[in-house]
Protein backbone atom coordinates (compact mmCIF):
# COMPACT_ATOMS: atom_id res chain seq x y z
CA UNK A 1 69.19 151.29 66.52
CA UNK A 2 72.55 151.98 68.29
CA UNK A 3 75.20 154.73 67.45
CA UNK A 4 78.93 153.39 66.58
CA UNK A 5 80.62 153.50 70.05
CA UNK A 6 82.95 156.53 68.92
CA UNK A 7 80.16 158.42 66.98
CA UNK A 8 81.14 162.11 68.51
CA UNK A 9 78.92 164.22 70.75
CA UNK A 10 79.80 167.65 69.46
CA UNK A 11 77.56 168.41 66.19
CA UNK A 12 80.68 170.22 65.06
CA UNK A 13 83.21 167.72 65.09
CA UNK A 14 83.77 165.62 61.64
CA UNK A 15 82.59 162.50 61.50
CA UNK A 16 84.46 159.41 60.31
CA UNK A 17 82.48 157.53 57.70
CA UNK A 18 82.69 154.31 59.49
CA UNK A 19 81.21 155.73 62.33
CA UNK A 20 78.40 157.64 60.71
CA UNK A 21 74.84 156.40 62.07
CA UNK A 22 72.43 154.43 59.99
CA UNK A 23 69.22 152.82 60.27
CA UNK A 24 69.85 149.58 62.23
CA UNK A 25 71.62 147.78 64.85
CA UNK A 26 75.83 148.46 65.23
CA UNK A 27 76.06 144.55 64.76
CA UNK A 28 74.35 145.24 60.88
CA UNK A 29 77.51 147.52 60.28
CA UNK A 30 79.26 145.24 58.11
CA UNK A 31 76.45 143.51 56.17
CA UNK A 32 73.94 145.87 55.78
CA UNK A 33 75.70 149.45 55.85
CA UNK A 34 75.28 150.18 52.19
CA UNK A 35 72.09 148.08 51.29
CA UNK A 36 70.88 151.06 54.24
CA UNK A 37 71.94 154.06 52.97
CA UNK A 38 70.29 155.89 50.27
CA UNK A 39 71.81 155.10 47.41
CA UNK A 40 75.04 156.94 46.50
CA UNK A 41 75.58 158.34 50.06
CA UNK A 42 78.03 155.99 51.17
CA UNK A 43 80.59 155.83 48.38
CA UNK A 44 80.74 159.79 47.97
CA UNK A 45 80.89 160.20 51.98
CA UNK A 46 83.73 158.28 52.10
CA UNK A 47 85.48 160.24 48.76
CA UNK A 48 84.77 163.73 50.43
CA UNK A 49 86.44 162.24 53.63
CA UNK A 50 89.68 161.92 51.61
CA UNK A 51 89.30 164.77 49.68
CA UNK A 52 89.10 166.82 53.32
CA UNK A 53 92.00 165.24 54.74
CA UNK A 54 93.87 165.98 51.75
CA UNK A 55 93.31 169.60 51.82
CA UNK A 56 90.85 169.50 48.63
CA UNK A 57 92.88 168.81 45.80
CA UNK A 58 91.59 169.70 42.46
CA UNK A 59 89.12 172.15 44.29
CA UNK A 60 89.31 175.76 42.74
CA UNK A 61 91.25 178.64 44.30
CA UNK A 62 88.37 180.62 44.76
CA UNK A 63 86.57 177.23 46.82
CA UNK A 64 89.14 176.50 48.40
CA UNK A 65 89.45 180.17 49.96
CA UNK A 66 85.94 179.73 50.52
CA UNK A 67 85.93 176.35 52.41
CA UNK A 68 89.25 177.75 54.42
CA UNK A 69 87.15 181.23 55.42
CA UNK A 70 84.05 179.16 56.11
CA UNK A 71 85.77 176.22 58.01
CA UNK A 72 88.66 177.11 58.91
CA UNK A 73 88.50 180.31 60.22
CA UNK A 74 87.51 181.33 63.62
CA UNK A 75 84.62 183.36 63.69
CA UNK A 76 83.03 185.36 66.27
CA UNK A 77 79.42 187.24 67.22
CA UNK A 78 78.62 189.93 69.03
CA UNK A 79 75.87 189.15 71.94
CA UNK A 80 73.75 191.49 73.30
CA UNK A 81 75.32 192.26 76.62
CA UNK A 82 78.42 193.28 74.13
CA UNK A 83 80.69 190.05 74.91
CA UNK A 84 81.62 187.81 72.03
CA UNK A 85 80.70 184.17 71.31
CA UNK A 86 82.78 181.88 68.94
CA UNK A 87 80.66 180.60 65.85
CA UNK A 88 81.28 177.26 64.00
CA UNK A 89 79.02 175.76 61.12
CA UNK A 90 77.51 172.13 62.32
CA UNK A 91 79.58 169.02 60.72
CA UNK A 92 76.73 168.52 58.67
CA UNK A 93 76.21 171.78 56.96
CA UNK A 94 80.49 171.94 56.10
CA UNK A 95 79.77 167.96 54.83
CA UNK A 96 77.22 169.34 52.76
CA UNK A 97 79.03 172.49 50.93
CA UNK A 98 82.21 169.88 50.31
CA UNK A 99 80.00 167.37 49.10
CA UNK A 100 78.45 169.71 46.02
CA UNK A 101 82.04 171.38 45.77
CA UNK A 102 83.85 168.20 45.51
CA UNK A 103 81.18 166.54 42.75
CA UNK A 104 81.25 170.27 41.02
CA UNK A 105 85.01 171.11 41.42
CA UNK A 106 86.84 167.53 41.49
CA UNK A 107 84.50 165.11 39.69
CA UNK A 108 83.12 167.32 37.10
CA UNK A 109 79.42 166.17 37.81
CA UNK A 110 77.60 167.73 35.88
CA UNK A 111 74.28 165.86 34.79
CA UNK A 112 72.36 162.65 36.31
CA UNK A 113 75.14 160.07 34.40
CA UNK A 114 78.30 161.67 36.20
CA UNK A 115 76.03 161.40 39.19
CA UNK A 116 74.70 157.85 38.94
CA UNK A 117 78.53 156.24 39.18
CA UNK A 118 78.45 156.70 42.68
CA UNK A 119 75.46 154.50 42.84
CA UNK A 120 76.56 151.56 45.12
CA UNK A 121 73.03 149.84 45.04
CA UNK A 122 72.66 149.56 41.16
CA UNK A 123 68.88 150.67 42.14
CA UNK A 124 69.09 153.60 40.20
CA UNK A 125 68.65 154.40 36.90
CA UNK A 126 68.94 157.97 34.37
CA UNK A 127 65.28 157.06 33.31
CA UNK A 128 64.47 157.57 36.80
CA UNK A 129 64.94 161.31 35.86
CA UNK A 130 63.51 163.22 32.75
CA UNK A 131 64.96 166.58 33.48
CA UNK A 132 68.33 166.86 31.93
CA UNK A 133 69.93 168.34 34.91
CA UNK A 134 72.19 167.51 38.21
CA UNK A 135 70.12 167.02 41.46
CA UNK A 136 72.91 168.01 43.89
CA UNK A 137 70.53 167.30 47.11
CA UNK A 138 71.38 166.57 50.44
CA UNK A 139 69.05 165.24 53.26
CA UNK A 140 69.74 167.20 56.39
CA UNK A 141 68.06 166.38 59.86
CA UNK A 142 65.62 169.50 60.76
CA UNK A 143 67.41 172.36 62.22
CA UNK A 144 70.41 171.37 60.96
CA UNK A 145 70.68 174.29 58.65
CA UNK A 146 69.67 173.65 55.24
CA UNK A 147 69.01 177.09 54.57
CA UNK A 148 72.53 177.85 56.13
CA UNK A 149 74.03 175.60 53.37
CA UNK A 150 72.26 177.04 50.51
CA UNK A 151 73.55 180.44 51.68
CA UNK A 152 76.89 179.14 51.33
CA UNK A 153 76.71 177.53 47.83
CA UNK A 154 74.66 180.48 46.37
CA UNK A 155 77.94 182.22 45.95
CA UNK A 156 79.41 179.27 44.33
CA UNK A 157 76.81 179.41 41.40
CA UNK A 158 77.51 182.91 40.18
């Protein structure tokens, strides 16, 4: 397995769909890319892209204030000898909290058949899934900051 040659080296920097890593050789890129992925991933990765770059149209006032403070904003910690260190969340985690915004805010997702649209393998099916409600899940590489991300949404369900 190879990584695109302009996949970034900063884990904060955004990263451009068609440059996103995936489980097999670069020359596979344009055969195999979706047949790859988990289903889903690909098509709303690329959406959220847009959305970003758009400034989040449709997104609520109060996300949008939250994505701008979160994202946007430069943020800084105190370290123990008293000096100050600039804090940024990981491309992943901000992916992540635009990703459930977007399908909650934009798309209106809100059970498994607003979800299953995005399906680009047609491998998925709602009688995969009794329970009547959205699975909003995202697969994050350890110490990434899953628990980082959930902080952020938890807000966003009240």
């Amino acid at each position: 397995m190879s990584l695109h040659p302009e996949f970034p080296s900063s884990p904060y920097e955004p990263l451009i769909p068609e440059q996103r890593w995936f489980p097999a050789d670069e020359t596979m890129r344009a055969t195999a890319y979706e047949k790859l992925l988990p289903p889903l991933v690909a098509n709303i990765r690329r959406e959220v892209f847009a959305w970003r770059g758009k400034g989040y149209p449709g997104a609520s006032a109060t996300s949008i204030a939250l994505l701008t403070w979160w994202f946007e904003t430069t943020h800084l910690l105190e370290n123990a000898d008293g000096s100050c260190s600039e804090f940024s969340y990981y491309f992943a985690q901000r992916e992540a909290v635009e990703t459930v915004i977007w399908l909650y805010d934009v798309k209106k997702a809100r059970d498994k058949f607003d979800l299953l649209r995005y399906d680009a393998s047609g491998a998925v099916s709602a009688g995969m899934f009794d329970e009547n409600w959205p699975r909003y899940v995202h697969k994050l590489a350890t110490g990434a900051g899953k628990t980082k991300v959930l902080s952020l949404l938890g807000p966003m369900a009240l």
